[in-house]
Protein backbone atom coordinates (compact mmCIF):
# COMPACT_ATOMS: atom_id res chain seq x y z
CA UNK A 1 95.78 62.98 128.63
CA UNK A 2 95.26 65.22 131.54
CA UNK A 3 92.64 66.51 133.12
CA UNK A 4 91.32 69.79 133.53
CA UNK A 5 92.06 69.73 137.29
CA UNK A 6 95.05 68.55 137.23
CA UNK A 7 96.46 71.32 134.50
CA UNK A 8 94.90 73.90 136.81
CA UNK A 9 97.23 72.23 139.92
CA UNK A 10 100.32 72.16 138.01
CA UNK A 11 99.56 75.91 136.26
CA UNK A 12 99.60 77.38 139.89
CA UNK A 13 103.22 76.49 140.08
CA UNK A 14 105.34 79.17 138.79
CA UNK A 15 108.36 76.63 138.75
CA UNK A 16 106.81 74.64 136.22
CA UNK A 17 105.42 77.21 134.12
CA UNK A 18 108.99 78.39 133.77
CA UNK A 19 110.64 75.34 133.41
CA UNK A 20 108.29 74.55 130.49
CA UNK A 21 108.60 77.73 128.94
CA UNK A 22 112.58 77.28 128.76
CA UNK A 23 112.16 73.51 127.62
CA UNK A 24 109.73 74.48 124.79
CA UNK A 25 111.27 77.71 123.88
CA UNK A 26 112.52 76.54 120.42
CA UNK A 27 109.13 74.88 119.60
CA UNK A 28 106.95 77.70 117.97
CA UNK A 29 103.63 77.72 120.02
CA UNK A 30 101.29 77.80 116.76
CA UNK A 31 97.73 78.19 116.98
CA UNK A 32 94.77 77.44 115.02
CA UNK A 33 91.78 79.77 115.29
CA UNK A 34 88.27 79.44 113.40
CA UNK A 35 85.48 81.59 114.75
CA UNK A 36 85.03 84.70 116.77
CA UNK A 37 82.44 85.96 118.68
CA UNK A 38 81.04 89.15 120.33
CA UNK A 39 78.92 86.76 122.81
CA UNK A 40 79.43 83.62 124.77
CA UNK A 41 78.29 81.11 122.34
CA UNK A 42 79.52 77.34 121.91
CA UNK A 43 80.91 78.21 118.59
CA UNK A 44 83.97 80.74 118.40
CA UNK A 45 86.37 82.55 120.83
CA UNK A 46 84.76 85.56 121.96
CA UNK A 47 86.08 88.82 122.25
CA UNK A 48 86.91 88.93 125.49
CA UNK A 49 88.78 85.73 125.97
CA UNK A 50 90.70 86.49 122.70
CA UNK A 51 91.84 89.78 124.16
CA UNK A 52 92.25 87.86 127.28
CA UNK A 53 94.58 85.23 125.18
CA UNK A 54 96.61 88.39 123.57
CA UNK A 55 97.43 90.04 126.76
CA UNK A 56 99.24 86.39 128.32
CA UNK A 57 101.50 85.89 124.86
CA UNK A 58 102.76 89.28 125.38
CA UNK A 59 103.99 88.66 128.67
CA UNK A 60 106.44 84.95 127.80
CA UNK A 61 106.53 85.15 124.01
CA UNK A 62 106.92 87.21 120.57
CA UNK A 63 104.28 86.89 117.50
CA UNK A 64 105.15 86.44 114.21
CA UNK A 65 103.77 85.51 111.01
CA UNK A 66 104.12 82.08 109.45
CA UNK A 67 105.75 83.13 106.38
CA UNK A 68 108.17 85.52 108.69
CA UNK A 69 109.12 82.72 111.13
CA UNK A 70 109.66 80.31 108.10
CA UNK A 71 112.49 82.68 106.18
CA UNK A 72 114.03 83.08 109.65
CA UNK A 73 114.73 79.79 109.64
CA UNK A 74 115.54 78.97 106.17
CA UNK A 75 118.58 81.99 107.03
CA UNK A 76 119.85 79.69 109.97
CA UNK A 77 118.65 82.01 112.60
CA UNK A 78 115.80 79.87 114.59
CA UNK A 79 113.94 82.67 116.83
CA UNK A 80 113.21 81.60 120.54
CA UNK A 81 109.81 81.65 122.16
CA UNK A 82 107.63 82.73 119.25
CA UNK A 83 103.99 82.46 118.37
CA UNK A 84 102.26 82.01 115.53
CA UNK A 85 98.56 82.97 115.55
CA UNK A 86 96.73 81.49 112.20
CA UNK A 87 92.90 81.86 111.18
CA UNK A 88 91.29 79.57 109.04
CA UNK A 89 88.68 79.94 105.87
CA UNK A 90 87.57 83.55 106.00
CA UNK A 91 85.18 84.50 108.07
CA UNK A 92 84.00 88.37 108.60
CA UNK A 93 84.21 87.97 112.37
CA UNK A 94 88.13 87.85 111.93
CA UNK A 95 87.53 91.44 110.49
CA UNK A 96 85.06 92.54 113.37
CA UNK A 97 86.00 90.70 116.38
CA UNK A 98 89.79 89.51 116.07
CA UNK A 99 91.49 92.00 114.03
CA UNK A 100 90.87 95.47 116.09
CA UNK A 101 92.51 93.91 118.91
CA UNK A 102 95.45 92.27 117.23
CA UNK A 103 95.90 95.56 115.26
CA UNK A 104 95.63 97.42 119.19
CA UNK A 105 98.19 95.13 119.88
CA UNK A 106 100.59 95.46 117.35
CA UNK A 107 100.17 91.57 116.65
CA UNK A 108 100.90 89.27 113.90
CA UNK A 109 98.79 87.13 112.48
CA UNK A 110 98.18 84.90 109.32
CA UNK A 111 94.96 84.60 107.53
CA UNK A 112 94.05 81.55 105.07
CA UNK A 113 91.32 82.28 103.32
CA UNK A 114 89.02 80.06 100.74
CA UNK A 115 89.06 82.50 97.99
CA UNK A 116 85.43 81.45 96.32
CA UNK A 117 83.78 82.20 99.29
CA UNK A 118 85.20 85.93 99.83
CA UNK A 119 82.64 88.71 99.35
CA UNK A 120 79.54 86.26 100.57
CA UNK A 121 79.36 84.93 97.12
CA UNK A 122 79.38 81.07 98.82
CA UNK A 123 78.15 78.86 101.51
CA UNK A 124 80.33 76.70 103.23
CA UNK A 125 79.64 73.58 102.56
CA UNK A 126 79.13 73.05 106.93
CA UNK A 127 77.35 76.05 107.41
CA UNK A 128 74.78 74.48 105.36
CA UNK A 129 74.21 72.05 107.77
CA UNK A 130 74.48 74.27 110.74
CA UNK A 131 71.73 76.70 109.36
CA UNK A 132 69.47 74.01 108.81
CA UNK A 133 69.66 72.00 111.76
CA UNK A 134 70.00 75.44 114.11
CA UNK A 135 66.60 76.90 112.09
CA UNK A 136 64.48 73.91 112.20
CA UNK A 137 61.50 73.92 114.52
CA UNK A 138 61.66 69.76 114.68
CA UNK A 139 62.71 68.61 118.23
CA UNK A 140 64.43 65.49 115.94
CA UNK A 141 65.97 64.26 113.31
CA UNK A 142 65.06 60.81 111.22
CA UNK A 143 66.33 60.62 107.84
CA UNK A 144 67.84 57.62 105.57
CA UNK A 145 70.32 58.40 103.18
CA UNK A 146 72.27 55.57 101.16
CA UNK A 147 71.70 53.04 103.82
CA UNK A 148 72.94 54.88 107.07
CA UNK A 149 69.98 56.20 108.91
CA UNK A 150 70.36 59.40 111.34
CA UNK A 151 67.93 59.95 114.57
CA UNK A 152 69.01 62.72 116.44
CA UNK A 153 67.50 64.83 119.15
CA UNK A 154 67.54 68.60 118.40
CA UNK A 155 65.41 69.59 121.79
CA UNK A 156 68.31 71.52 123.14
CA UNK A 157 71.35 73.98 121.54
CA UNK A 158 73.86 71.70 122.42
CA UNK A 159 71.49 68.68 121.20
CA UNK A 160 71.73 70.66 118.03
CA UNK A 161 75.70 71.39 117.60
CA UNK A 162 76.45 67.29 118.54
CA UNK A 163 73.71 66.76 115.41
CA UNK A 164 75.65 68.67 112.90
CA UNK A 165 78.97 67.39 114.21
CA UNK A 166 77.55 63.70 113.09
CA UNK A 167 76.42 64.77 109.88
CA UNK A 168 79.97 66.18 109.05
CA UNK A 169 81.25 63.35 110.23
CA UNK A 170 79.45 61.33 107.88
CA UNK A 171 79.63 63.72 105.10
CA UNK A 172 83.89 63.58 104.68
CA UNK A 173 83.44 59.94 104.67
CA UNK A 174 80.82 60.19 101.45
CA UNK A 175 83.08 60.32 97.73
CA UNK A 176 82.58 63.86 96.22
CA UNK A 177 79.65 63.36 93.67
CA UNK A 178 77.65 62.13 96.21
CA UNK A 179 78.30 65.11 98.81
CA UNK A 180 75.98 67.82 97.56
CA UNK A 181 73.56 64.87 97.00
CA UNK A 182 73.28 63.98 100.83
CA UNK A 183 73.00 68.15 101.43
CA UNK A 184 69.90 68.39 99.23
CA UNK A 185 68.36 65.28 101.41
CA UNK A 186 69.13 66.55 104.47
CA UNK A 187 67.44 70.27 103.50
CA UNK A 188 64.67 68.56 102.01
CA UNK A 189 63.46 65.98 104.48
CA UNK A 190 64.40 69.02 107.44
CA UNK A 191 62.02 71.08 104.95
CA UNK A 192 64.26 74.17 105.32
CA UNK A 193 65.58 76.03 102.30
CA UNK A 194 68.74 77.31 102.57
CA UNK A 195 69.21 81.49 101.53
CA UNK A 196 71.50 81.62 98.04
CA UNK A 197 74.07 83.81 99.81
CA UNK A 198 75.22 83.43 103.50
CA UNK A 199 73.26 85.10 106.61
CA UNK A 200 75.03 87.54 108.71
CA UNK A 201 75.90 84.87 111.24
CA UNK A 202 78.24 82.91 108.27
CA UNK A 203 79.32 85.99 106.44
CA UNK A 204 82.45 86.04 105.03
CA UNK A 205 84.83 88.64 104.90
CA UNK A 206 85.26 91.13 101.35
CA UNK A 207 88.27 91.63 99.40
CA UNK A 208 88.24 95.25 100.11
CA UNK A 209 88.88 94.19 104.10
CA UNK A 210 91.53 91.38 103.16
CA UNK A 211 93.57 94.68 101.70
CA UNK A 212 93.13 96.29 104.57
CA UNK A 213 94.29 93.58 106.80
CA UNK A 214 97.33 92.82 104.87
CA UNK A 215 98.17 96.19 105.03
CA UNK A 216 98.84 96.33 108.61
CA UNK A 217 100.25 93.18 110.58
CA UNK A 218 98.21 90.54 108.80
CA UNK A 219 99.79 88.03 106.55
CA UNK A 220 97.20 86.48 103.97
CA UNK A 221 97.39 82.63 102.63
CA UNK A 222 95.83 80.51 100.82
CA UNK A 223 93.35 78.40 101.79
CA UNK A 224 92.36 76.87 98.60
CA UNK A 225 89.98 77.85 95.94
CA UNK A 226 86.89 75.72 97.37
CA UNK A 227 87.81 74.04 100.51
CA UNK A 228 87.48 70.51 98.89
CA UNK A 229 89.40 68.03 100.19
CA UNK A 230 92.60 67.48 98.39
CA UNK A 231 93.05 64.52 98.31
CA UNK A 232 89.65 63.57 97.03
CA UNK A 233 90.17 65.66 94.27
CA UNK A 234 90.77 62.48 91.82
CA UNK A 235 92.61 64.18 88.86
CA UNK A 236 96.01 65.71 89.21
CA UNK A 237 94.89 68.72 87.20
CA UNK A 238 91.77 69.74 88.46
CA UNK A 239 93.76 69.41 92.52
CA UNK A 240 96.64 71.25 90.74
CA UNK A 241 94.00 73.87 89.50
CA UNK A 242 92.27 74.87 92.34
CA UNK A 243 95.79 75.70 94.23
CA UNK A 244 96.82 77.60 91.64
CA UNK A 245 93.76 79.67 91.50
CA UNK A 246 93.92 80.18 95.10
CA UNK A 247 96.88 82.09 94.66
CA UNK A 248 95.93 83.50 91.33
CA UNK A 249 92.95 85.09 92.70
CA UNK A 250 94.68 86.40 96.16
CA UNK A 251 97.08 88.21 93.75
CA UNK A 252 94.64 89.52 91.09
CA UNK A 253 91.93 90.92 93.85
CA UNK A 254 94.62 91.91 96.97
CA UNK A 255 98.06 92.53 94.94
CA UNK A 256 99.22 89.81 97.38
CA UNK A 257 101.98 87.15 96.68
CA UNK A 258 100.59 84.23 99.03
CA UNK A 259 103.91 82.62 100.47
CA UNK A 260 101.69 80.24 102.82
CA UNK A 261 99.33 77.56 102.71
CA UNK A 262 96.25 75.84 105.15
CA UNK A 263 94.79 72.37 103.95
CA UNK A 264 91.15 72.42 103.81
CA UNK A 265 90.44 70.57 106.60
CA UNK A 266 93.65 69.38 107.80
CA UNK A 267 93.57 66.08 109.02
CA UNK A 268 96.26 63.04 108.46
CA UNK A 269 93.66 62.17 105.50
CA UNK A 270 92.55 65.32 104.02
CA UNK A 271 96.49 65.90 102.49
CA UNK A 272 99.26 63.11 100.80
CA UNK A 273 102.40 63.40 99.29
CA UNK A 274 100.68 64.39 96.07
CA UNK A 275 99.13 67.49 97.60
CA UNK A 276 102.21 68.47 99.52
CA UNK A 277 103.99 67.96 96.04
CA UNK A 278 101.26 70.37 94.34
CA UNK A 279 101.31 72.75 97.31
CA UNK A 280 105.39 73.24 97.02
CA UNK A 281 105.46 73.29 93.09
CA UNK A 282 103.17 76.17 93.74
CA UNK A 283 105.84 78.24 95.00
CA UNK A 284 104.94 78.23 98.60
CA UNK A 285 107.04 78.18 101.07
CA UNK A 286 105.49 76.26 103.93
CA UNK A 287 101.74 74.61 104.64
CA UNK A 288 99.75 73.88 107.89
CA UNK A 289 97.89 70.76 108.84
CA UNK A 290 95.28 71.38 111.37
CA UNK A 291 96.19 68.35 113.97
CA UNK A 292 98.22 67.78 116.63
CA UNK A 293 101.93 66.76 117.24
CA UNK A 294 105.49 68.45 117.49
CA UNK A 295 106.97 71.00 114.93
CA UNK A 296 109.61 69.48 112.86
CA UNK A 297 111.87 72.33 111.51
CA UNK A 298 112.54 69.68 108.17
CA UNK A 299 108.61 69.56 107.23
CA UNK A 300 107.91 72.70 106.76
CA UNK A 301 104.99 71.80 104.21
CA UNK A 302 102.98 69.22 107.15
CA UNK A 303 103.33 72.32 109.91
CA UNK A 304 101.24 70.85 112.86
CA UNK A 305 98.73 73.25 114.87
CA UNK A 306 97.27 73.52 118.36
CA UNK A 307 93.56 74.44 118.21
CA UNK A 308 92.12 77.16 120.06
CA UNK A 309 88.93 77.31 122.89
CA UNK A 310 87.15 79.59 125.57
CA UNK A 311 89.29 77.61 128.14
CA UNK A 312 91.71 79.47 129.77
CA UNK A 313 93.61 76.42 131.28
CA UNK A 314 93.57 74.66 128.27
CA UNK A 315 95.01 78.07 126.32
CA UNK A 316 97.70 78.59 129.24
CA UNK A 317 98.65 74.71 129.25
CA UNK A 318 99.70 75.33 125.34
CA UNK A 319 101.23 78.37 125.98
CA UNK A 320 103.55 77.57 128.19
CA UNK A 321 104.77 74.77 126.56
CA UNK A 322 103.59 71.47 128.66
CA UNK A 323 101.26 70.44 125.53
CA UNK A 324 104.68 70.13 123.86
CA UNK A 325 106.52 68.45 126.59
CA UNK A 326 104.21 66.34 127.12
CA UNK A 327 103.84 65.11 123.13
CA UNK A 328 107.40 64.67 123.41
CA UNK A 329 107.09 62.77 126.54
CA UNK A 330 104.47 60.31 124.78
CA UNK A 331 106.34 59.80 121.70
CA UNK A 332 109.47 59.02 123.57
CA UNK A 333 108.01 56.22 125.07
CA UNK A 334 105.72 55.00 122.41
């Protein structure tokens, strides 16, 4: 893939940026957002650059909802140069940092959200790690657990974010009944005990501010019950359960009929044809996957997404299109 640099070159000529934007016009630019920030941290888009982001998809392109771009196609009439800004799992920053300015805006967005985590109740099951490893006062990390042994260096707060992407890393690989095991280990041997409700720095957001979202220009979708991996959810009933409670619970807290869905995770392995079965017998209309690769107007329940950063070239480089040429350009020749 390209380099920084050489995005930068080819983003200073206007030329290009507008013969990409016509080639790519009837691929919806959809992007994937997590985290938002007030500060310049390595987690989350902060404020500014979000505002930033806003202000340059105004100029080429109009915003729409998932669910809204979705029935405009199923009527026939494909809309031209459209975003589609989506949030995952639920955060309380979406309410603080990210929704004033798409409501200033007039912006569209859609909003999965985990529904047992709303209202604090829950940790997720990485910001366990994250607290642990960020509030230690170890420099490192030297732990067994079922045969794989860990040393890590947590001197620095990069050090520390590259240590808890291992340990997720290794976590999705471990079967589920051994996954809260390897949390306990890691809390014990780090000798940190983790609060029974979120700090302020993993809130989530409450049901009384999903109502006020989705009363303005926010859609709201499911994002499962409790962001366990699908398809490691061994019996049919228990995966079919937890979708359907999703939605149950959306519609019993919010009065909202959930039309759209997010797989937990989102990669190739994290969702099958089983789950896209369950997720479509559900009633919904259309799901997201949280990796890369080309829309494909006749999968509307494996929706690919472009994640989101601080870097302005790399945001600009999706914008306008030459992500998607370039996929296109790869897969021709593959």
């Amino acid at each position: 893939m390209l380099n920084d640099f050489i995005k930068s070159l080819i983003l200073k000529l206007p030329f290009l940026k507008y013969i990409s934007l016509y080639l790519a016009q009837d691929c919806p630019k959809i992007f994937l957002y997590h985290r938002f920030t007030d500060l310049n941290l390595i987690v989350g888009v902060n404020r500014d650059t979000f505002k930033w982001q806003l202000e340059q998809i105004k100029r080429t392109h109009q915003v729409m909802s998932l669910s809204e771009y979705l029935l405009e196609c199923k009527k026939g009439t494909k809309p031209q140069s459209v975003v589609i800004i989506t949030i995952d799992d639920g955060y309380k920053d979406f309410y603080t940092v990210a929704y004033p300015l798409l409501k200033e805006e007039k912006m569209a967005a859609t909003f999965f959200i985990a529904t047992a985590y709303l209202d604090n109740n829950n940790w997720f099951w990485w910001d366990k790690f994250k607290y642990v490893i960020m509030n230690t006062p170890q420099e490192k990390l030297d732990f067994i657990y079922s045969g794989t042994a860990f040393h890590l260096s947590l001197k620095t707060l990069n050090e520390k974010y590259r240590a808890c992407e291992k340990l997720l890393s290794h976590y999705h690989r471990l079967k589920a009944n051994e996954k809260e095991s390897f949390v306990d280990h890691l809390t014990e041997s780090m000798g940190i005990a983790i609060p029974p409700k979120p700090t302020k720095e993993y809130e989530t957001i409450s049901w009384e501010e999903i109502v006020e979202v989705s009363s303005s220009t926010i859609e709201i979708g499911s994002h499962s019950n409790d962001h366990k991996i699908l398809t490691q959810i061994e019996v049919h009933e228990d995966l079919k359960r937890d979708i359907e409670t999703s939605k149950r619970v959306i519609r019993e807290k919010a009065n909202i009929e959930v039309k759209t869905f997010a797989y937990p995770n989102g990669l190739i392995a994290d969702y099958d044809q089983a789950v896209v079965d369950c997720v479509r017998e559900n009633g919904f209309i259309g799901a997201v996957v949280a990796h890369d690769g080309l829309y494909n107007k006749n999968a509307p329940f494996t929706i690919n997404r472009m994640t989101v950063s601080n870097s302005k070239i790399d945001f600009l480089w999706k914008l306008y299109g030459m992500h998607q040429i370039t996929l296109r350009i790869k897969n021709k020749f593959s």
